[in-house]
N, C-alpha and C. Protein backbone atom coordinates (compact mmCIF):
# COMPACT_ATOMS: atom_id res chain seq x y z
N UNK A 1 122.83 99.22 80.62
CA UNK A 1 122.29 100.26 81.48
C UNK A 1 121.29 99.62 82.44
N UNK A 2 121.47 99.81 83.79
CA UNK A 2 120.29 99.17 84.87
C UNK A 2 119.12 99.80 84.38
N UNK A 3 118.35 99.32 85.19
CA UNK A 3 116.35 99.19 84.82
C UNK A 3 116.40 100.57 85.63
N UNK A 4 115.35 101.26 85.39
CA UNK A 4 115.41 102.76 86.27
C UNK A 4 114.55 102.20 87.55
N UNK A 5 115.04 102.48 88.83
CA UNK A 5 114.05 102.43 89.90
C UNK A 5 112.26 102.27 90.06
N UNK A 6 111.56 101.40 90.35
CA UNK A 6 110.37 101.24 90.15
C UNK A 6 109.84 102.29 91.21
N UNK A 7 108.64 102.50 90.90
CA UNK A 7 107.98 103.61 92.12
C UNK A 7 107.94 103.64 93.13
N UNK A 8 108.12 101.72 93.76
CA UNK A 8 107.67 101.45 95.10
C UNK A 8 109.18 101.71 95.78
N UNK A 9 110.27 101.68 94.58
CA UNK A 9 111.90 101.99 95.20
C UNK A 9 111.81 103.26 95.45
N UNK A 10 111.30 104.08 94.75
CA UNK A 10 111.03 105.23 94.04
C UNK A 10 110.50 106.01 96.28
N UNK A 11 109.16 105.98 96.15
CA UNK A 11 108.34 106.03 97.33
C UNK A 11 109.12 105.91 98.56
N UNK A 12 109.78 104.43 98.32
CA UNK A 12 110.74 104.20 99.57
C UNK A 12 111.43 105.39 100.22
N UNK A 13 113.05 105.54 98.79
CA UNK A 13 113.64 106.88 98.87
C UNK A 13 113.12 107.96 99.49
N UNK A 14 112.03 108.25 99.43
CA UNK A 14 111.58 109.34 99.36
C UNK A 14 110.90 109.57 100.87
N UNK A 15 109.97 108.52 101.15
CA UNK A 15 109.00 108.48 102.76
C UNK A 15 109.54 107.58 103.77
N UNK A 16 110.78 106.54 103.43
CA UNK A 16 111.70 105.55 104.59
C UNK A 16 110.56 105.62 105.31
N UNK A 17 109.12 104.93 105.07
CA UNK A 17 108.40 104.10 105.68
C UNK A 17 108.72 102.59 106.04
N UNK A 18 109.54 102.22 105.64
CA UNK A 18 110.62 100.81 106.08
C UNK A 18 111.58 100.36 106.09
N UNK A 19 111.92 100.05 107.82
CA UNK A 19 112.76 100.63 108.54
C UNK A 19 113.55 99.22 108.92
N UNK A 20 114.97 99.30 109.00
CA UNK A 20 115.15 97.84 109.56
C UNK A 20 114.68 97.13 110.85
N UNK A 21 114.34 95.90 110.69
CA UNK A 21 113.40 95.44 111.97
C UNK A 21 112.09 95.12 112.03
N UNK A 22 112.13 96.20 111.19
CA UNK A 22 110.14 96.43 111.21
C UNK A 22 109.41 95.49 110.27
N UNK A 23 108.24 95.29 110.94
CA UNK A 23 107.20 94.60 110.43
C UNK A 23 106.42 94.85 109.36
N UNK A 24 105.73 94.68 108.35
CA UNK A 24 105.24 94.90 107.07
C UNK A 24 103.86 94.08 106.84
N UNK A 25 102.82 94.63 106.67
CA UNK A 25 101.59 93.73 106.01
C UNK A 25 101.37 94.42 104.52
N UNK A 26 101.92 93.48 103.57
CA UNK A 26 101.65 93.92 102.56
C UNK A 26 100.20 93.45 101.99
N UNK A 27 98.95 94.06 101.44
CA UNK A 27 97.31 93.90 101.14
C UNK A 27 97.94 93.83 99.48
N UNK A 28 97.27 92.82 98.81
CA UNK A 28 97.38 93.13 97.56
C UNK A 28 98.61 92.84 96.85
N UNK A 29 99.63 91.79 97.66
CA UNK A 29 100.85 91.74 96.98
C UNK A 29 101.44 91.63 95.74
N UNK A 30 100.31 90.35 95.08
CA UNK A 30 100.23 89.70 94.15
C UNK A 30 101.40 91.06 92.87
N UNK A 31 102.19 91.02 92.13
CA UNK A 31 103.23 89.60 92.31
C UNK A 31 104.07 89.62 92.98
N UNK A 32 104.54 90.81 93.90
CA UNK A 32 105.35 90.41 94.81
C UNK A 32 106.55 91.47 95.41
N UNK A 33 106.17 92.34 94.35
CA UNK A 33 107.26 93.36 94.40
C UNK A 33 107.54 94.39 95.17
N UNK A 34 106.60 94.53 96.21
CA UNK A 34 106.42 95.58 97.43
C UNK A 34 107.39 94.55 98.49
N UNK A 35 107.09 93.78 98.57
CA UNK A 35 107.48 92.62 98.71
C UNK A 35 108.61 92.10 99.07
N UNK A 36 109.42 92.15 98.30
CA UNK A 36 110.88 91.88 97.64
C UNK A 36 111.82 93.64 98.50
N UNK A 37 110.58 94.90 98.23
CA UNK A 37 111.70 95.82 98.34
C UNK A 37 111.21 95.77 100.08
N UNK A 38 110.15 95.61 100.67
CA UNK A 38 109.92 95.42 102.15
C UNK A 38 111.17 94.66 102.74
N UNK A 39 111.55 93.20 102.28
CA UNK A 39 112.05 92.48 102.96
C UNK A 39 113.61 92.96 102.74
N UNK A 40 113.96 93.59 101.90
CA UNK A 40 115.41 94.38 101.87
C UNK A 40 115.43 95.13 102.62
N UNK A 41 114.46 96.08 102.58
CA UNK A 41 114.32 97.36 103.37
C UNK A 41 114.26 96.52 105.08
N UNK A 42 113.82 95.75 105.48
CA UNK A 42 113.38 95.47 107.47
C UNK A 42 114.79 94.39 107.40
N UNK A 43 115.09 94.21 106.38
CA UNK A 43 116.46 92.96 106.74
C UNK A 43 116.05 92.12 107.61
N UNK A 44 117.34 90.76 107.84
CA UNK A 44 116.75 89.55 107.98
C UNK A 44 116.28 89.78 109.80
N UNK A 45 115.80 90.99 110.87
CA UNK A 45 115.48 90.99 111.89
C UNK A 45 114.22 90.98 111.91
N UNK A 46 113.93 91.55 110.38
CA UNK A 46 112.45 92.37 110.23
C UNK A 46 111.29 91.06 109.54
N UNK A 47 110.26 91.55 109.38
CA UNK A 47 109.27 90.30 108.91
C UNK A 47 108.14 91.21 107.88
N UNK A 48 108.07 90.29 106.97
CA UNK A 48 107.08 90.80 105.66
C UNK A 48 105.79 89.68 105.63
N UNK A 49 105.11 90.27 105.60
CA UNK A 49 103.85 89.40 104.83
C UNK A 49 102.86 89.85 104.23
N UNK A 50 103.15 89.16 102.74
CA UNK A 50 102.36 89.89 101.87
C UNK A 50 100.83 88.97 101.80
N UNK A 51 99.32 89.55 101.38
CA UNK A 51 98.33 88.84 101.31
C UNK A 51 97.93 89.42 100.13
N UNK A 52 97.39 89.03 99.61
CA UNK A 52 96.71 88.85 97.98
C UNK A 52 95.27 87.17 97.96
N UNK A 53 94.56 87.59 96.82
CA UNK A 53 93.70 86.50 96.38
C UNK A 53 94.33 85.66 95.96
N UNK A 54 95.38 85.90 95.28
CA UNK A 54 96.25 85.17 94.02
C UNK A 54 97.31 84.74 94.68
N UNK A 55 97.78 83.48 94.54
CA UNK A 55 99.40 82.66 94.98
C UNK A 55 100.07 83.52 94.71
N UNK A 56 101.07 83.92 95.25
CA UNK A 56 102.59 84.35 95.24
C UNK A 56 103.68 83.50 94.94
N UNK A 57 104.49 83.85 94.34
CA UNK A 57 105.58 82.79 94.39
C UNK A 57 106.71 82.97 95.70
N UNK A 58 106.77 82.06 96.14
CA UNK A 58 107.63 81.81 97.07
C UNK A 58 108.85 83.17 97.14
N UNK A 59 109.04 83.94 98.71
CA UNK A 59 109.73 84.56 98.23
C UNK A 59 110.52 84.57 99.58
N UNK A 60 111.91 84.63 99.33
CA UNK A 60 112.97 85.36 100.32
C UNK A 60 112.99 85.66 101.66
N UNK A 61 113.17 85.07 102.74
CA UNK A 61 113.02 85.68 104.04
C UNK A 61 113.63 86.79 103.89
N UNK A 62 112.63 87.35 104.59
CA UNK A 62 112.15 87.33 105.47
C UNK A 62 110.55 87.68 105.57
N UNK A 63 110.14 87.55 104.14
CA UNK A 63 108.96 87.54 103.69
C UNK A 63 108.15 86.16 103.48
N UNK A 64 107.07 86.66 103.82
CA UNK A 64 106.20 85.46 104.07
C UNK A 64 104.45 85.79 102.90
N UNK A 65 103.83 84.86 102.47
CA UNK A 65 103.17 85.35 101.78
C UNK A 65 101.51 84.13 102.20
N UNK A 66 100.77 84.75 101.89
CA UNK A 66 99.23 83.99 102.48
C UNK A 66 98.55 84.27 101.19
N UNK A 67 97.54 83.14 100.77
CA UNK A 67 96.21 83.30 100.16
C UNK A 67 94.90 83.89 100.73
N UNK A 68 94.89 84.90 101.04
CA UNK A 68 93.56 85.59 101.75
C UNK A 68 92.81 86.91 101.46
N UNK A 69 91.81 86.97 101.88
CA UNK A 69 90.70 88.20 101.65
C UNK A 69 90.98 89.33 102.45
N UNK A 70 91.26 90.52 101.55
CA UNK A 70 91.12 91.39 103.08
C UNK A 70 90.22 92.04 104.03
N UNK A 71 88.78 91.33 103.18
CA UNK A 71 88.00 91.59 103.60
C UNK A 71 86.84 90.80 104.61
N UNK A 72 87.60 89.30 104.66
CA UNK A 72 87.52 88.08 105.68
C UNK A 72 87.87 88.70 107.32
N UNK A 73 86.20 88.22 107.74
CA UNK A 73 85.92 89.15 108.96
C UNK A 73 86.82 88.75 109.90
N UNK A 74 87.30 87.73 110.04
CA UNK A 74 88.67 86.93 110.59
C UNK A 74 90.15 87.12 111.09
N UNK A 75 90.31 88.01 109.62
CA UNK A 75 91.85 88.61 109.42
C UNK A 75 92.55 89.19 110.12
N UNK A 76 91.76 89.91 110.83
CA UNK A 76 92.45 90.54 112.06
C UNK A 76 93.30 89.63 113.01
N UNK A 77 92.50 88.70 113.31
CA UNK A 77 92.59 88.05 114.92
C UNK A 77 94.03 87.06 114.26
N UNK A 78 93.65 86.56 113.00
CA UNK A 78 94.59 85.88 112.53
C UNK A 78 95.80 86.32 112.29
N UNK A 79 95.57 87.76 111.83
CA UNK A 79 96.95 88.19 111.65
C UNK A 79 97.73 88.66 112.93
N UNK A 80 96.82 88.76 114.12
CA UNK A 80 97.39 88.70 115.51
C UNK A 80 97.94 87.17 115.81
N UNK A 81 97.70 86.27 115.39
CA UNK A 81 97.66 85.27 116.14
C UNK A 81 98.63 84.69 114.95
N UNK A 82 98.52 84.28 114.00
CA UNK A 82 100.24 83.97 113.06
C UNK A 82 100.70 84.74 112.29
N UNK A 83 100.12 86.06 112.17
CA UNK A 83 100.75 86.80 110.94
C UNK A 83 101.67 87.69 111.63
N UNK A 84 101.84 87.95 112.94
CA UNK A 84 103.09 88.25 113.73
C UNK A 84 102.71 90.03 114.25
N UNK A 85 101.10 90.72 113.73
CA UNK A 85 101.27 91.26 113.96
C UNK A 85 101.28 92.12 115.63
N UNK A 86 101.69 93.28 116.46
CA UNK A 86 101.32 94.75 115.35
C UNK A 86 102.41 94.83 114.43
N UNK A 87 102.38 95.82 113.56
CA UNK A 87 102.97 96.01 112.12
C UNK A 87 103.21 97.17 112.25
N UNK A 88 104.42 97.32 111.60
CA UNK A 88 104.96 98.81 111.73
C UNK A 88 104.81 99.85 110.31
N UNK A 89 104.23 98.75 109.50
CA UNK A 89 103.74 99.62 108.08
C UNK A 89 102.75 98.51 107.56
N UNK A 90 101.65 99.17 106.95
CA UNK A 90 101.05 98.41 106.35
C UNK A 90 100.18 99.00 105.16
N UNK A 91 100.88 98.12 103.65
CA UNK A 91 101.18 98.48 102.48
C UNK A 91 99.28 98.24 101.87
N UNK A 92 99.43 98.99 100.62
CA UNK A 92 97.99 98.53 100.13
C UNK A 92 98.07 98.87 98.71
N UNK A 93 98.07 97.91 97.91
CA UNK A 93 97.64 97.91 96.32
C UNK A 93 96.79 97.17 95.88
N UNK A 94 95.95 97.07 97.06
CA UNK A 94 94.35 96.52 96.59
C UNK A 94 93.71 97.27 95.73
N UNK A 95 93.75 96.73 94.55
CA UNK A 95 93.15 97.27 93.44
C UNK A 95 92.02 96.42 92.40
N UNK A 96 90.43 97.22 92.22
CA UNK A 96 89.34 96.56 91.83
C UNK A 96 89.90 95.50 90.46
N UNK A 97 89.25 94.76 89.84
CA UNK A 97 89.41 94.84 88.29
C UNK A 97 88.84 95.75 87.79
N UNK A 98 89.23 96.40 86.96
CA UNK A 98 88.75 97.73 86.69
C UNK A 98 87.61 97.59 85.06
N UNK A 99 86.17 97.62 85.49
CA UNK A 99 85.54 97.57 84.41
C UNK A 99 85.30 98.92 82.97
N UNK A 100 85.91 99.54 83.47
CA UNK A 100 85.82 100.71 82.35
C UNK A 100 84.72 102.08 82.87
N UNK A 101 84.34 101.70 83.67
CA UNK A 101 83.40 102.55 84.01
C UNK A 101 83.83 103.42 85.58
N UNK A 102 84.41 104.51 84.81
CA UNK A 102 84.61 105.38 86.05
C UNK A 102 84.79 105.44 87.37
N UNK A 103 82.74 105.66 87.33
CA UNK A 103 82.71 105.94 88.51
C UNK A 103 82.38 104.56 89.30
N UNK A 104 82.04 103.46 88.74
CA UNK A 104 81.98 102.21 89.76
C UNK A 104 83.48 101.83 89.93
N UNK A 105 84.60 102.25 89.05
CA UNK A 105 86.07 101.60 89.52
C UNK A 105 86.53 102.62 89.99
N UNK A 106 85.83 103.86 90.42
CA UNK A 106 86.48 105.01 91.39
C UNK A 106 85.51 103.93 92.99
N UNK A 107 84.45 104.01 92.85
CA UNK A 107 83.86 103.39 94.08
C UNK A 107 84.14 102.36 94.70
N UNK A 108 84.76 100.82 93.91
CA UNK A 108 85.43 99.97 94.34
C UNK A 108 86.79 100.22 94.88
N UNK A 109 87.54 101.00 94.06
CA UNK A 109 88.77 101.35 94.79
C UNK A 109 88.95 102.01 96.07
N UNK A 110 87.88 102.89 96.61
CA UNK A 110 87.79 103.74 97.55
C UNK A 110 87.10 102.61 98.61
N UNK A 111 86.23 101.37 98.42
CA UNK A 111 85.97 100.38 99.08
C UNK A 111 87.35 99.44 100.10
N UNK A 112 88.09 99.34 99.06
CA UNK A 112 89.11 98.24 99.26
C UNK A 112 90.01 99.46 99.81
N UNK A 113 89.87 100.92 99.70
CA UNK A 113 91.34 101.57 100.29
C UNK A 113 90.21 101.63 101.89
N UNK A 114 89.13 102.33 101.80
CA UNK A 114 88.51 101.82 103.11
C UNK A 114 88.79 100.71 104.22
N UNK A 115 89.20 99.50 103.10
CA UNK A 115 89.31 98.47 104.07
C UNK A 115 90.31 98.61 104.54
N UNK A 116 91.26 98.96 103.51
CA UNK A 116 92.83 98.59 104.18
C UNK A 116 93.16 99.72 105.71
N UNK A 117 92.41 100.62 105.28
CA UNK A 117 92.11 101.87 106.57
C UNK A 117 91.81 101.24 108.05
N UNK A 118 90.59 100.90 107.66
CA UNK A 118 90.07 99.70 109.10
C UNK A 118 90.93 98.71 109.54
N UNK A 119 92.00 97.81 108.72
CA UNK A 119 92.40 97.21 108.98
C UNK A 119 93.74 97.36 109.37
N UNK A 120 93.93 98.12 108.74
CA UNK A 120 95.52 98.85 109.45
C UNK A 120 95.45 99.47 110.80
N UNK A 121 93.78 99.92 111.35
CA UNK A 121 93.64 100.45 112.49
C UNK A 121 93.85 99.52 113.73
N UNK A 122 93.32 98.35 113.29
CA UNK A 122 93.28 97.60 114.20
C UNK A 122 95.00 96.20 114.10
N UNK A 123 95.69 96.67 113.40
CA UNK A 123 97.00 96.18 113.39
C UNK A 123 98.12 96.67 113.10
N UNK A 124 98.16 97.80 113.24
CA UNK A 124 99.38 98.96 113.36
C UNK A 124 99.51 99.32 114.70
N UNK A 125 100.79 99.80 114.74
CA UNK A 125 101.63 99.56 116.19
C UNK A 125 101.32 101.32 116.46
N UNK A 126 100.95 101.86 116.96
CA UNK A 126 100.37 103.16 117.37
C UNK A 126 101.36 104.08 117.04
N UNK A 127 102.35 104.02 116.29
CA UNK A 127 103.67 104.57 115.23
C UNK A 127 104.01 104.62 113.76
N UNK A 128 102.83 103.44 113.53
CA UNK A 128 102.83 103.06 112.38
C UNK A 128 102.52 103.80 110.94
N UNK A 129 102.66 103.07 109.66
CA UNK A 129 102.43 103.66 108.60
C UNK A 129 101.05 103.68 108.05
N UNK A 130 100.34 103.50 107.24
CA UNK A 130 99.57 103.31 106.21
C UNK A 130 99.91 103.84 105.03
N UNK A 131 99.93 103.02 104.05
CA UNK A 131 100.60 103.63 102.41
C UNK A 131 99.15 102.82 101.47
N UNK A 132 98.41 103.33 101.16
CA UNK A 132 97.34 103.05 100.18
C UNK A 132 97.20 103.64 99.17
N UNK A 133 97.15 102.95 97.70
CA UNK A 133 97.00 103.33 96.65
C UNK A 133 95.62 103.49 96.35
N UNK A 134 94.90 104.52 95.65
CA UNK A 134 93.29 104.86 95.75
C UNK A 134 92.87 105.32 94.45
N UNK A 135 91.85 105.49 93.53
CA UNK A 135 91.74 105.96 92.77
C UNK A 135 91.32 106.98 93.27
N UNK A 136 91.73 108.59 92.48
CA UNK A 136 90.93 110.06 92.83
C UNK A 136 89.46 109.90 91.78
N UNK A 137 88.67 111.25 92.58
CA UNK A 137 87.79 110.90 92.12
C UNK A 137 86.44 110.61 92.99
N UNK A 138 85.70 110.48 92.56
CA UNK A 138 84.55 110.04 93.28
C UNK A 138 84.01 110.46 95.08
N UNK A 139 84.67 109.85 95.94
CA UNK A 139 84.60 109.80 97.31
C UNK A 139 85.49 110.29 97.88
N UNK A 140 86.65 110.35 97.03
CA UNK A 140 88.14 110.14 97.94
C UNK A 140 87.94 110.86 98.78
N UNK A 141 87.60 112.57 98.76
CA UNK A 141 87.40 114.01 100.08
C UNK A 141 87.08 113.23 101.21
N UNK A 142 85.87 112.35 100.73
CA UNK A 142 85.47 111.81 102.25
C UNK A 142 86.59 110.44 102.83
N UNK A 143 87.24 109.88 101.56
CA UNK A 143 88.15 109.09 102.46
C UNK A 143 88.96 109.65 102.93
N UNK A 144 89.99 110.46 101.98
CA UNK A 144 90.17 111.28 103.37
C UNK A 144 89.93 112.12 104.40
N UNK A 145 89.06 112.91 104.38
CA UNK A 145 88.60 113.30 105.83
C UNK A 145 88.67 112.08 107.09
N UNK A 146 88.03 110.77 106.56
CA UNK A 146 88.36 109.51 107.50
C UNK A 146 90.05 109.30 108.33
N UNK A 147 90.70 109.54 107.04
CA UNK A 147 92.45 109.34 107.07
C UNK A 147 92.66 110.68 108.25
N UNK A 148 92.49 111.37 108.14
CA UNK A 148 92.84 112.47 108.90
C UNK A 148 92.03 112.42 110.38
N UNK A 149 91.01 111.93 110.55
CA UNK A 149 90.59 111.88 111.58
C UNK A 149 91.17 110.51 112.36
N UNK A 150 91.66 109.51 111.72
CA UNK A 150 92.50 108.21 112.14
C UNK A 150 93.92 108.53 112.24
N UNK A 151 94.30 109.33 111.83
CA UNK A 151 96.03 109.67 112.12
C UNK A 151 95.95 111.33 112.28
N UNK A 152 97.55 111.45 112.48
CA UNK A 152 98.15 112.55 113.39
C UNK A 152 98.53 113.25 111.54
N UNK A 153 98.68 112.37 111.02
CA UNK A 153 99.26 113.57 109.61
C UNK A 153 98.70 112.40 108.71
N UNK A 154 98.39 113.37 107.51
CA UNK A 154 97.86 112.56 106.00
C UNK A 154 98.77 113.51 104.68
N UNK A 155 99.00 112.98 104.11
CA UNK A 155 100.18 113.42 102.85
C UNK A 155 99.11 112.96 101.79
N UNK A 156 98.85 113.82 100.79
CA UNK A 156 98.37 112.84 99.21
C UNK A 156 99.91 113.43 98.20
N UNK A 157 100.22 112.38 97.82
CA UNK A 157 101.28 112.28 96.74
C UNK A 157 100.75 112.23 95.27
N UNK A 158 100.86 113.08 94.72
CA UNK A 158 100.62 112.57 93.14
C UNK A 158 101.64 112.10 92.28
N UNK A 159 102.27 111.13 91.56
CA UNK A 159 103.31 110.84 91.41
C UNK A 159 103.30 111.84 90.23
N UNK A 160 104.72 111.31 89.52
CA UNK A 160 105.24 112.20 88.44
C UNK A 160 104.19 111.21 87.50
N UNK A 161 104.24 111.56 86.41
CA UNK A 161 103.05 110.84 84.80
C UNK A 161 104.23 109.84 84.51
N UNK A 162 105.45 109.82 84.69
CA UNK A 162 106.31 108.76 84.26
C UNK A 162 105.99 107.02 85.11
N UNK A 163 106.09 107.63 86.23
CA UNK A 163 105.49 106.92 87.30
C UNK A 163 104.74 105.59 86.67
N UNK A 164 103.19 106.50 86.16
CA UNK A 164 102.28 105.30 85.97
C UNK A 164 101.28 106.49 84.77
N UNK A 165 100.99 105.46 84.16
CA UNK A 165 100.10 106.14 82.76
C UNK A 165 98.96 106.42 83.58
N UNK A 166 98.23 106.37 84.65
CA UNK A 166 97.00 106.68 85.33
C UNK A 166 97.41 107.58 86.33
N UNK A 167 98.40 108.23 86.21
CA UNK A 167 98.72 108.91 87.52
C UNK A 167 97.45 110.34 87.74
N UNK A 168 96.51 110.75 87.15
CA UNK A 168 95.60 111.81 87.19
C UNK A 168 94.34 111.13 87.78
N UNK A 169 94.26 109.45 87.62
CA UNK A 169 92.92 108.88 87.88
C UNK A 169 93.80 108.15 89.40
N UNK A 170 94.73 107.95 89.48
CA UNK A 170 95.03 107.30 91.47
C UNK A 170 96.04 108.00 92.39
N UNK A 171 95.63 107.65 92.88
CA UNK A 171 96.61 108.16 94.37
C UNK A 171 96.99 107.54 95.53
N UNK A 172 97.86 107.35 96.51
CA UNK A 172 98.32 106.40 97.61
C UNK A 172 97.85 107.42 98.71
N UNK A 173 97.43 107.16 99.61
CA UNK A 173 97.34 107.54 100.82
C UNK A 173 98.90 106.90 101.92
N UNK A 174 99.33 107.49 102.58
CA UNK A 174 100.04 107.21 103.70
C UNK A 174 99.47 107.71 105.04
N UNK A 175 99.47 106.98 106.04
CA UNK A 175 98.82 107.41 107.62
C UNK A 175 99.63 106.66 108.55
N UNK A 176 99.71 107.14 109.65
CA UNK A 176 99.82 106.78 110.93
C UNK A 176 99.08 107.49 112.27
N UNK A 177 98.93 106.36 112.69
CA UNK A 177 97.81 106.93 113.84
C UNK A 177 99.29 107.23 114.97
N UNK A 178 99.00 108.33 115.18
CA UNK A 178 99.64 108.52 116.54
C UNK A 178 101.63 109.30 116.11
N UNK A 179 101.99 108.59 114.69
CA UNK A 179 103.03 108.93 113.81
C UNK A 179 102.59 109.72 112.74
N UNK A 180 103.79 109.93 111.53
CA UNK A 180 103.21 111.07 110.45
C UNK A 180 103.09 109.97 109.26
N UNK A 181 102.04 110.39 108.58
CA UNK A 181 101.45 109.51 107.30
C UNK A 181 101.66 110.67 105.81
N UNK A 182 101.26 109.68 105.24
CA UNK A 182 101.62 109.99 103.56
C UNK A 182 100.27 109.60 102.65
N UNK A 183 99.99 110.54 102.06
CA UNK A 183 98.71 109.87 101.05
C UNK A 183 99.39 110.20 100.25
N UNK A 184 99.82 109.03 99.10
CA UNK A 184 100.51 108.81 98.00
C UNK A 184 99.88 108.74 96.30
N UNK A 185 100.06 109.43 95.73
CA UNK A 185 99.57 109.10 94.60
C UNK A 185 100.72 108.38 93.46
N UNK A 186 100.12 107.38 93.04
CA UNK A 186 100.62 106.43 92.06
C UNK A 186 99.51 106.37 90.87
């Protein structure tokens, strides 16, 4: 019997946020699997690049993968200048290590979905996606109110509990500035 569809196949189905052709910044790749379904999904016209702290293993064109911060004041210009962007989606499973404590791993998570917000602003193609995974909780109202004032539509998804054993403590955001977005919960 095949493996049942993972969430991010799962999500795909469901929001065809990636499109053949299109460009992809995946935040947070590490190990790889947004990754893998990006570079199927844009086929060999399209371009992936995933960034994470952590090495990746080598993967498949049309995906490309970097050791970097997403919070390296830099990233931008760089990812203009070799990371190929603007980007026609840009993925986020930047996620804290999670110390046990609530409300500081509700606050870190809402940090790093912050970033990926800012940073998708300034490297998304004025059509583009945003898909961020977030913990609920804590701030989120005000992140999104942010999401909504940066794009034309905001979606929050809560997945099904099969999904992910935390599905009551996170959620994905989807956005596009100028296109329609998705706030996703995973």
């Amino acid at each position: 019997m095949p493996a049942p569809p993972s969430s991010s196949t799962r999500f795909q189905r469901r929001f065809h946020v990636l499109r053949p052709g299109g460009r992809v910044l995946d935040l947070g790749a590490a190990p790889g699997g947004w990754c893998q379904i990006a570079a199927r999904e844009v086929g060999p016209k399209g371009f992936v690049l995933g960034l994470d702290l952590e090495p990746i293993a080598r993967l498949p064109a049309p995906a490309e993968t970097w050791v970097a911060d997403a919070f390296a004041p830099d990233l931008p210009e760089r990812l203009r200048r070799e990371g190929r962007a603007p980007y026609d989606a840009v993925l986020s499973d930047l996620a804290p290590k999670t110390s046990g404590v609530r409300s500081a791993d509700e606050a870190r998570s809402l940090d790093l979905a912050g970033r990926a917000l800012g940073l998708s602003l300034e490297v998304l193609r004025p059509s583009g996606f945003l898909v961020v995974k977030v913990f609920m909780g804590g701030d989120f109202e005000s992140f999104l109110k942010q999401c909504r004032q940066a794009f034309r539509q905001v979606r929050v998804v809560r997945p099904r509990p099969a999904w992910r054993a935390e599905a009551r403590r996170s959620t994905s955001s989807v956005a596009s500035p100028g296109g329609s977005g998705i706030s996703h919960g995973i």
